[in-house]
Protein backbone atom coordinates (compact mmCIF):
# COMPACT_ATOMS: atom_id res chain seq x y z
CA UNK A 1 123.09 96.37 149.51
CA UNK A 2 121.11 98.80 147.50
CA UNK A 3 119.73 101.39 150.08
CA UNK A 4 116.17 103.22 149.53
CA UNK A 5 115.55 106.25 149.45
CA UNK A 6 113.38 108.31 152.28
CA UNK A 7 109.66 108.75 152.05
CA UNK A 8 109.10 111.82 150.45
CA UNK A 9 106.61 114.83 149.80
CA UNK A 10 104.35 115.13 146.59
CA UNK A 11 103.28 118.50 145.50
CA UNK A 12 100.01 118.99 147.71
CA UNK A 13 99.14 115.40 147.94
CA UNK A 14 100.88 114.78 151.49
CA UNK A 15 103.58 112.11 152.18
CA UNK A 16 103.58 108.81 150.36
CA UNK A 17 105.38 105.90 151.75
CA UNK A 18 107.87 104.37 149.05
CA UNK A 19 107.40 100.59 149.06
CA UNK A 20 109.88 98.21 150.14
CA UNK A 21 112.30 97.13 147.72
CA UNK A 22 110.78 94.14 146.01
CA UNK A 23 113.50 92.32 144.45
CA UNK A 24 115.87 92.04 147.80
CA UNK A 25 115.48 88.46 147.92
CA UNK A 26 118.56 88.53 145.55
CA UNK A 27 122.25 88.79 147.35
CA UNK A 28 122.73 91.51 144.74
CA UNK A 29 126.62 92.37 143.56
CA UNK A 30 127.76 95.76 143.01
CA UNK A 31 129.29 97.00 139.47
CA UNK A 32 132.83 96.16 139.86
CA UNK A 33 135.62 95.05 138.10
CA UNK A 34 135.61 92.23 140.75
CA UNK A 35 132.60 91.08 139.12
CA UNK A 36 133.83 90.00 136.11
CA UNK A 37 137.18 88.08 137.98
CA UNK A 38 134.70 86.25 139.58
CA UNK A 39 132.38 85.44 136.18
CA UNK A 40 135.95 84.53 134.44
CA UNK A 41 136.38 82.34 137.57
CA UNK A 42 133.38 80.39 138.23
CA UNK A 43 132.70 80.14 134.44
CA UNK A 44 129.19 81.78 134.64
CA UNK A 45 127.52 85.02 132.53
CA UNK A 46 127.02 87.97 134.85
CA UNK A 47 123.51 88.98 135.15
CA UNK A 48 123.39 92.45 134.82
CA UNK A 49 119.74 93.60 136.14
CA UNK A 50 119.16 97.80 136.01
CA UNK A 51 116.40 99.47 138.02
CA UNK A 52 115.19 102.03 139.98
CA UNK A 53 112.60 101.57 142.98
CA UNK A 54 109.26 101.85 141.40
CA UNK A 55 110.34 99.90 138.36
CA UNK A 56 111.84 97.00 139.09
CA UNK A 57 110.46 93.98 140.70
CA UNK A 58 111.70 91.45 137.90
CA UNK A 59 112.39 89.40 140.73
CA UNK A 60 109.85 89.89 143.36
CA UNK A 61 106.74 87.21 143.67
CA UNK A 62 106.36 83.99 145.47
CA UNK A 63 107.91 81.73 142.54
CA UNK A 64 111.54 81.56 143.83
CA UNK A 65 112.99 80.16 140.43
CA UNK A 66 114.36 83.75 139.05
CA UNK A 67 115.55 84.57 141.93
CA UNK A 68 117.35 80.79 142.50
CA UNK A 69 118.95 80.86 139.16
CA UNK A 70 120.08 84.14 139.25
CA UNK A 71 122.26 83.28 142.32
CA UNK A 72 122.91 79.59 141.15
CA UNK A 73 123.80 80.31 137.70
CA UNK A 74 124.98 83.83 137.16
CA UNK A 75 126.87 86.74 138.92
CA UNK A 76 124.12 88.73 139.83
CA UNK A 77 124.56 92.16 139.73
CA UNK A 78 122.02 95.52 139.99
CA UNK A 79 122.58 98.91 138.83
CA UNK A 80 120.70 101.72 140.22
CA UNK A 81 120.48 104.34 136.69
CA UNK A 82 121.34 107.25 139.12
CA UNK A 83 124.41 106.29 140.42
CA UNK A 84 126.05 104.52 137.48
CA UNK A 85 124.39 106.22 134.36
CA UNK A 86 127.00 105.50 131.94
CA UNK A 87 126.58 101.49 132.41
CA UNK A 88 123.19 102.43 132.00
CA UNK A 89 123.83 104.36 128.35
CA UNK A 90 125.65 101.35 127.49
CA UNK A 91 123.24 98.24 128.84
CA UNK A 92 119.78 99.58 129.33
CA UNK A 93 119.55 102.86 126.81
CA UNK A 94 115.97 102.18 125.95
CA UNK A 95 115.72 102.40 130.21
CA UNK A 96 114.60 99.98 133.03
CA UNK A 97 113.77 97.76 134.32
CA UNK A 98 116.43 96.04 131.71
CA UNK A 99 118.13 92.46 132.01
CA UNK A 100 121.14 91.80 130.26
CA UNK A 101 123.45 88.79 130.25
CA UNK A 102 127.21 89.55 129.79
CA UNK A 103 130.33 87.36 129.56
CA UNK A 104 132.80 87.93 131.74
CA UNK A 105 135.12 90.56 129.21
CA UNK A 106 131.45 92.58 129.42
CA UNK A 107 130.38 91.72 125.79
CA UNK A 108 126.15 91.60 125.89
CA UNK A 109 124.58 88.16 124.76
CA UNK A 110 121.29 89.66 125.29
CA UNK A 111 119.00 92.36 126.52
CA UNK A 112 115.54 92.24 127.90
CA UNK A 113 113.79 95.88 128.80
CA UNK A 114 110.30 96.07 130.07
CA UNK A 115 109.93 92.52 130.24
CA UNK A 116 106.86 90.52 131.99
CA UNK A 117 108.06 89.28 135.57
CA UNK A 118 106.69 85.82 134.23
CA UNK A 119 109.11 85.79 131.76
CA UNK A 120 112.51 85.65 133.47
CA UNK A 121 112.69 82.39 134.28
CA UNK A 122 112.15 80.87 131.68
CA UNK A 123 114.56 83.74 129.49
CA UNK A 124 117.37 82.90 132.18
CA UNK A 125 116.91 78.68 131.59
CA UNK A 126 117.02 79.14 127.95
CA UNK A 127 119.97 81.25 128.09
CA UNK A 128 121.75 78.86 130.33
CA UNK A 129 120.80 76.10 128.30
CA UNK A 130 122.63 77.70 125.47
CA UNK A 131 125.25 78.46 126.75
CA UNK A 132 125.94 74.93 127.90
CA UNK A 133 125.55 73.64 125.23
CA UNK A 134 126.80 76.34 122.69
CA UNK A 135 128.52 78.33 123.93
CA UNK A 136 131.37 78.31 121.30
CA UNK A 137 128.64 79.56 119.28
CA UNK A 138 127.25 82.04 121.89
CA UNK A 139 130.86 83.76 121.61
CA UNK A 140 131.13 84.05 118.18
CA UNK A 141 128.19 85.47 118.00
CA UNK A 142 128.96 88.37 120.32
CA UNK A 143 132.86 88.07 119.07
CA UNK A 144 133.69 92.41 118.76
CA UNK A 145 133.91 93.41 114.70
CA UNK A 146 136.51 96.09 113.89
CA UNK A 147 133.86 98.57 114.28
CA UNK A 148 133.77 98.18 117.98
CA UNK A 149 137.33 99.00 118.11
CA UNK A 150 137.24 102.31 116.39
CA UNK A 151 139.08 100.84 113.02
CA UNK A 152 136.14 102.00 111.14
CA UNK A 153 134.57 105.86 111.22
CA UNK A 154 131.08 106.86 110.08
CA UNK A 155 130.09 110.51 108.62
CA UNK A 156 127.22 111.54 110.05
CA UNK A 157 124.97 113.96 108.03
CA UNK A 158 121.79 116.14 108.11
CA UNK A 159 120.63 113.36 104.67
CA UNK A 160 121.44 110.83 106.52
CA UNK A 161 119.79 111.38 109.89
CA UNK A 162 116.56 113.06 108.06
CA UNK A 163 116.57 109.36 105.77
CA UNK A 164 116.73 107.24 109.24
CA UNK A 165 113.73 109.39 110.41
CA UNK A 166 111.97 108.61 107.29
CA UNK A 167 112.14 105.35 107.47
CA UNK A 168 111.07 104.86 110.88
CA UNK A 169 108.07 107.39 110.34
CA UNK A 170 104.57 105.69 111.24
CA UNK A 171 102.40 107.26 108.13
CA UNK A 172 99.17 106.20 110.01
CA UNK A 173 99.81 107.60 113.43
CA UNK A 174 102.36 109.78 113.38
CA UNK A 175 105.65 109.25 115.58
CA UNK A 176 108.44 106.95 115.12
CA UNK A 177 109.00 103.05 115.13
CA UNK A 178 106.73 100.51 116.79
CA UNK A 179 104.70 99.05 118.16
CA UNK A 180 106.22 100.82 120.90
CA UNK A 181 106.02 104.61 120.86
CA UNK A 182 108.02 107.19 122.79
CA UNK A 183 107.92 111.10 122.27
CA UNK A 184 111.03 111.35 120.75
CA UNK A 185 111.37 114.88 121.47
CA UNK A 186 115.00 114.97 120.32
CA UNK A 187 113.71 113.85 117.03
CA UNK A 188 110.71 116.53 116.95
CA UNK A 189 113.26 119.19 117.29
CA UNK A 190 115.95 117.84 114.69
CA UNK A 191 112.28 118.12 112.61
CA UNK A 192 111.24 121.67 113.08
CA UNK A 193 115.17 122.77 112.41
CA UNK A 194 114.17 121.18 109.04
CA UNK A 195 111.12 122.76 109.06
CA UNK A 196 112.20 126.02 108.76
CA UNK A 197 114.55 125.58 105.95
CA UNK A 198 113.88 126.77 102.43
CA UNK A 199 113.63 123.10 101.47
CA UNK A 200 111.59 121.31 104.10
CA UNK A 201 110.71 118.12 102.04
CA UNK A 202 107.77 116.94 104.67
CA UNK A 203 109.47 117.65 107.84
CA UNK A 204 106.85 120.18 108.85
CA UNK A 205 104.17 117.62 108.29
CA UNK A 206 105.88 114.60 110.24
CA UNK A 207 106.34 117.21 112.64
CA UNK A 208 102.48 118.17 112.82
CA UNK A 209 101.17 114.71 112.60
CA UNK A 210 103.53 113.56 115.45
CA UNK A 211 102.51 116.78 117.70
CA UNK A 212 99.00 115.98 116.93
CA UNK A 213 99.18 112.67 117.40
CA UNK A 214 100.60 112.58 121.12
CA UNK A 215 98.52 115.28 121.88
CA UNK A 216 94.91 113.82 121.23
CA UNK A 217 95.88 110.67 123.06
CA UNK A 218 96.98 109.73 126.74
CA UNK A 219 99.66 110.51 126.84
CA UNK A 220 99.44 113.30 126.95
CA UNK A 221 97.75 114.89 130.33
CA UNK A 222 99.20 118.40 130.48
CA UNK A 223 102.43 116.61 130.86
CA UNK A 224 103.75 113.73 128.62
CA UNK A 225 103.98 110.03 129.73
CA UNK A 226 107.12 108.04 129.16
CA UNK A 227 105.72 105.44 125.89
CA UNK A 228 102.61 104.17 124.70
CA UNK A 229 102.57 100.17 124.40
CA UNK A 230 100.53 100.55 121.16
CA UNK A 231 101.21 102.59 117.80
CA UNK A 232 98.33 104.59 118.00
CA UNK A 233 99.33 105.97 121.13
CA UNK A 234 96.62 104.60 123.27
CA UNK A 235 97.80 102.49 125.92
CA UNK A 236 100.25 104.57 127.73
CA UNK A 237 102.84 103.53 130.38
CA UNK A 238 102.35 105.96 133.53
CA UNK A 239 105.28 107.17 133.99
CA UNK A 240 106.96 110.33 132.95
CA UNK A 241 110.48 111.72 132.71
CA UNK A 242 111.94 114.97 133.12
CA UNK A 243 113.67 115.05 130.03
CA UNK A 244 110.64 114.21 127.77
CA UNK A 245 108.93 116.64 129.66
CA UNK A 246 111.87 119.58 129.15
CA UNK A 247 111.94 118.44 125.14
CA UNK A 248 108.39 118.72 124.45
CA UNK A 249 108.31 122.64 126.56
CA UNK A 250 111.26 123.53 124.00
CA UNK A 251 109.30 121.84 120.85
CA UNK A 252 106.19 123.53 121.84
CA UNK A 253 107.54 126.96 122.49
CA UNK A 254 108.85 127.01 119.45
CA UNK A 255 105.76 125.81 117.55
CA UNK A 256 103.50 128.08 119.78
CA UNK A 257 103.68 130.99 116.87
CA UNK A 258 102.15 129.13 114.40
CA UNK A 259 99.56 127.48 116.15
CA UNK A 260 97.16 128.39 118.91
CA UNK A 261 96.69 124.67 119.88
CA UNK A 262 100.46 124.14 120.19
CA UNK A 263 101.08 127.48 122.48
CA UNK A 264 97.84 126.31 124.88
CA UNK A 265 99.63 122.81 125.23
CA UNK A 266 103.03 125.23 125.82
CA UNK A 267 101.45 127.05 128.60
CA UNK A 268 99.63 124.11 130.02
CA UNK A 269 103.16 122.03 129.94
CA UNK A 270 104.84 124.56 131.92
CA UNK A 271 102.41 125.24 134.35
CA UNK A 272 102.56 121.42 135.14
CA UNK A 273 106.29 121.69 135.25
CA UNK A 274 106.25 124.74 137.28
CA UNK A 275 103.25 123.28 139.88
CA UNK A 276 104.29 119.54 139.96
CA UNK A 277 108.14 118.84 138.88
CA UNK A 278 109.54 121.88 140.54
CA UNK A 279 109.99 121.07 144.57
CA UNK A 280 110.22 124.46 146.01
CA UNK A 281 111.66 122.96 149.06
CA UNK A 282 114.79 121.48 147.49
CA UNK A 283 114.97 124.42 145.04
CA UNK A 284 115.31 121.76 142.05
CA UNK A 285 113.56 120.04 139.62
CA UNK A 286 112.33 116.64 139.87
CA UNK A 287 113.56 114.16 137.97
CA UNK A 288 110.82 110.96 137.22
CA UNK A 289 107.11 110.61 138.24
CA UNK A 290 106.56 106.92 138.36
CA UNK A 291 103.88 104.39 137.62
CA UNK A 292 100.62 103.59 139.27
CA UNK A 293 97.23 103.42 138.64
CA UNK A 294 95.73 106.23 136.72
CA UNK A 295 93.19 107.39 139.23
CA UNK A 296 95.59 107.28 141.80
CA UNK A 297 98.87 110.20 142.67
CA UNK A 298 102.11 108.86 141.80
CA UNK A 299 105.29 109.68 143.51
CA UNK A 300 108.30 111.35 142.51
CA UNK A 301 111.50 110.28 142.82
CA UNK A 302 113.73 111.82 145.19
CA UNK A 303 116.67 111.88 143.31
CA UNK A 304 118.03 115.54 142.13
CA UNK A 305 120.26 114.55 138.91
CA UNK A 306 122.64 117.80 137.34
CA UNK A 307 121.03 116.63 133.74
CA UNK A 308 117.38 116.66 134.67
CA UNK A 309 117.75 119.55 135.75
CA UNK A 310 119.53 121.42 133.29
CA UNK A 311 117.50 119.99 130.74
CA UNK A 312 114.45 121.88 132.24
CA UNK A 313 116.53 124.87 132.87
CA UNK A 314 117.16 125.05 129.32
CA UNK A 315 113.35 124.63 128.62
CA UNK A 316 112.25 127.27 130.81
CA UNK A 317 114.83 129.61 129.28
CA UNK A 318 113.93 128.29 125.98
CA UNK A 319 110.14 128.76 125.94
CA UNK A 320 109.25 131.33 128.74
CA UNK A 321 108.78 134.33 126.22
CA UNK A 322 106.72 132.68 123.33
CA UNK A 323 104.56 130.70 125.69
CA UNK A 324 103.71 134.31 128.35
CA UNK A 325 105.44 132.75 130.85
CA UNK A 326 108.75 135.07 130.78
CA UNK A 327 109.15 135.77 134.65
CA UNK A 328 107.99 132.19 135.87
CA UNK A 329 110.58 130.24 133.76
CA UNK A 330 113.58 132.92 134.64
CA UNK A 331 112.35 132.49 138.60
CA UNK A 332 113.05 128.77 138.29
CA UNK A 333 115.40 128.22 136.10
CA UNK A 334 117.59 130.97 139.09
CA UNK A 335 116.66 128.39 141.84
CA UNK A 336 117.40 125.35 139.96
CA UNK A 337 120.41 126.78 138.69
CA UNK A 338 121.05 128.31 142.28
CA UNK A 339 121.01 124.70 143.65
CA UNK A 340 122.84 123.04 140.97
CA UNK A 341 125.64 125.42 141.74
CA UNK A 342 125.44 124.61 145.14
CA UNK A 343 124.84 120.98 145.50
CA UNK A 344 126.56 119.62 141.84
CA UNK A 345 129.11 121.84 141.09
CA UNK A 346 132.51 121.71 142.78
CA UNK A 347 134.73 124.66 142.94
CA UNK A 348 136.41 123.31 140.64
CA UNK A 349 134.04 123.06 137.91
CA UNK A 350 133.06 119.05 138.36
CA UNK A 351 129.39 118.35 137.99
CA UNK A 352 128.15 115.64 140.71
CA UNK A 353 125.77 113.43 138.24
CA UNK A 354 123.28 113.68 141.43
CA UNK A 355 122.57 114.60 145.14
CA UNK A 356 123.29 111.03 146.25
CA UNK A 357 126.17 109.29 147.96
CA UNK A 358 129.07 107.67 145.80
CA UNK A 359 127.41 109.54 142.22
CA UNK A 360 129.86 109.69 139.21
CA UNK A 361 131.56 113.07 138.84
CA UNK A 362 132.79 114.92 135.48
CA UNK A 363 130.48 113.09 133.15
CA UNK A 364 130.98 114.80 129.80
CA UNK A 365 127.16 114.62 129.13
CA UNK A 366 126.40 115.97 132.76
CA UNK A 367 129.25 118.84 132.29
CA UNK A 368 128.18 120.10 128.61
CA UNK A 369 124.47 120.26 129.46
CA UNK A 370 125.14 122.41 132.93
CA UNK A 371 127.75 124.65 131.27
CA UNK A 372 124.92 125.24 128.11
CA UNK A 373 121.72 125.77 131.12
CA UNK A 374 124.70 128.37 132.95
């Protein structure tokens, strides 16, 4: 059973009730090894469906069929992000609410994310169809190259990377990829270490544009939304993430300098951080504001993950001086720290992923970005 978490407080806004889980209707499995006995048994694909309360509901509605042939003809099986995050890296990277269909030695036939409730039925027909049918074919298809097995290394260089940002570079709008848009803060930053170099070769302007970009639109409102549906960065998703929100402080802070526009957009960004993603109660950061209507208060989630959290003590830490914020950012980045090394950290140096029952422990990503915010 996938438990809920507890109402909880927003900011100033009073106590929101967190709705009832939507997709229970499903006798959901939990990530097991068991799981894929049972798929290797019964001859059926597991159904691997990843989700956090406030964005799932794939199978919620009063058309039974997704639900029906989930249970029928797969090994249904849901992943909270929180509580097994490395599944997540490896199924839903591009986040949730993300379908995937596996065979039972856990090679993917397909992925799904964001996907239109309406759509599942008819995506989990087809694919039994196929597999029917096909599924000699279906195997092949997903058959593991060398690669996958580590017989083949890749160099990875500063060329290379700047050439994959290049190509993916929207001329017209600024950003990367499409029609989807994220903030790509991770990329921002890999562009204004370019920037600075004697030979910048247009990273300072894919830089600006992007910046520029994200900031005139909606998604941007003094703290940045998770993606924009459209290229032009008009039709935002509302929902935001700690982590975007912790990239674009650092990116900012840096650019502040140079640009007046850039360090009011700083200051505005941490004030937001500081006022609405820092719980003074818990001592932490927030980790995820999710989606609702635009003229109405979201809620946050309740979770406290070790990487959010970091990732905004780093930020703080980061930005505080350039953006006149000095003594704010070292005042929480000592609480958040304070309560990571309280609540995540064992005496013995493991990092708990989160502040939630049966969370993954000594993740390497979790340990390196707590020991770098320490």
């Amino acid at each position: 059973p996938v438990s809920l978490p507890v109402p909880v407080e927003v900011g100033n806004q009073g106590l929101v009730q967190i709705p009832a889980d939507p997709d229970s209707g499903v006798n959901w499995r939990q990530w097991s090894a068991t799981v894929f006995d049972t798929a290797r048994r019964s001859q059926r694909p597991v159904l691997l469906y990843a989700a956090r309360i406030g964005c799932d509901g794939l199978f919620a509605g009063d058309d039974p069929l997704a639900r029906w042939q989930a249970e029928t003809r797969y090994i249904p099986v849901r992943i909270d992000p929180d509580r097994h995050p490395a599944v997540a890296r490896r199924y839903a990277p591009a986040g949730c609410p993300s379908l995937s269909i596996l065979l039972e030695d856990g090679q993917e036939i397909i992925r799904a994310t964001d996907m239109r409730r309406q759509n599942v039925p008819l995506l989990l027909s087809r694919m039994h169809e196929h597999l029917q049918k096909r599924r000699d074919v279906v195997e092949k298809e997903v058959e593991p190259s060398p690669a996958r097995h580590g017989s083949q290394t890749y160099r990875l260089s500063v060329a290379a990377a700047r050439t994959s940002v290049v190509a993916a570079y929207d001329t017209l709008y600024g950003g990367f990829g499409g029609p989807y848009k994220f903030p790509e803060t991770q990329v921002l930053a890999f562009l204004q270490e370019l920037g600075t170099g004697e030979i910048e070769d247009g990273a300072r302007k894919m830089l600006t544009r992007t910046l520029d970009g994200l900031l005139a639109g909606p998604l941007w409102t003094t703290d940045v939304l998770v993606m924009s549906h459209t290229p032009d960065w008009q039709t935002p998703r509302y929902e935001a993430h700690a982590a975007d929100q912790a990239g674009l402080l650092t990116v900012l802070g840096k650019a502040a300098a140079g640009s007046a526009n850039y360090h009011h957009a700083g200051q505005r960004l941490f004030d937001t951080i500081s006022a609405h993603w820092f719980d003074a109660g818990t001592g932490a950061f927030r980790s995820r504001r999710l989606a609702g209507k635009v003229d109405e208060p979201g809620w946050q989630d309740p979770v406290i993950p070790a990487d959010a959290n970091a990732l905004l003590i780093l930020a703080c830490l980061r930005s505080g001086e350039s953006l006149d914020r000095e003594d704010a950012a070292q005042r929480l980045a000592s609480m958040a720290g304070e309560t990571l090394l309280r609540e995540l950290v064992t005496t013995e140096g493991v990092v708990r992923h989160a502040l939630i029952d049966d969370t993954p422990a000594g993740l390497l990503r979790d340990q390196m970005l707590v020991a770098l915010a320490f």
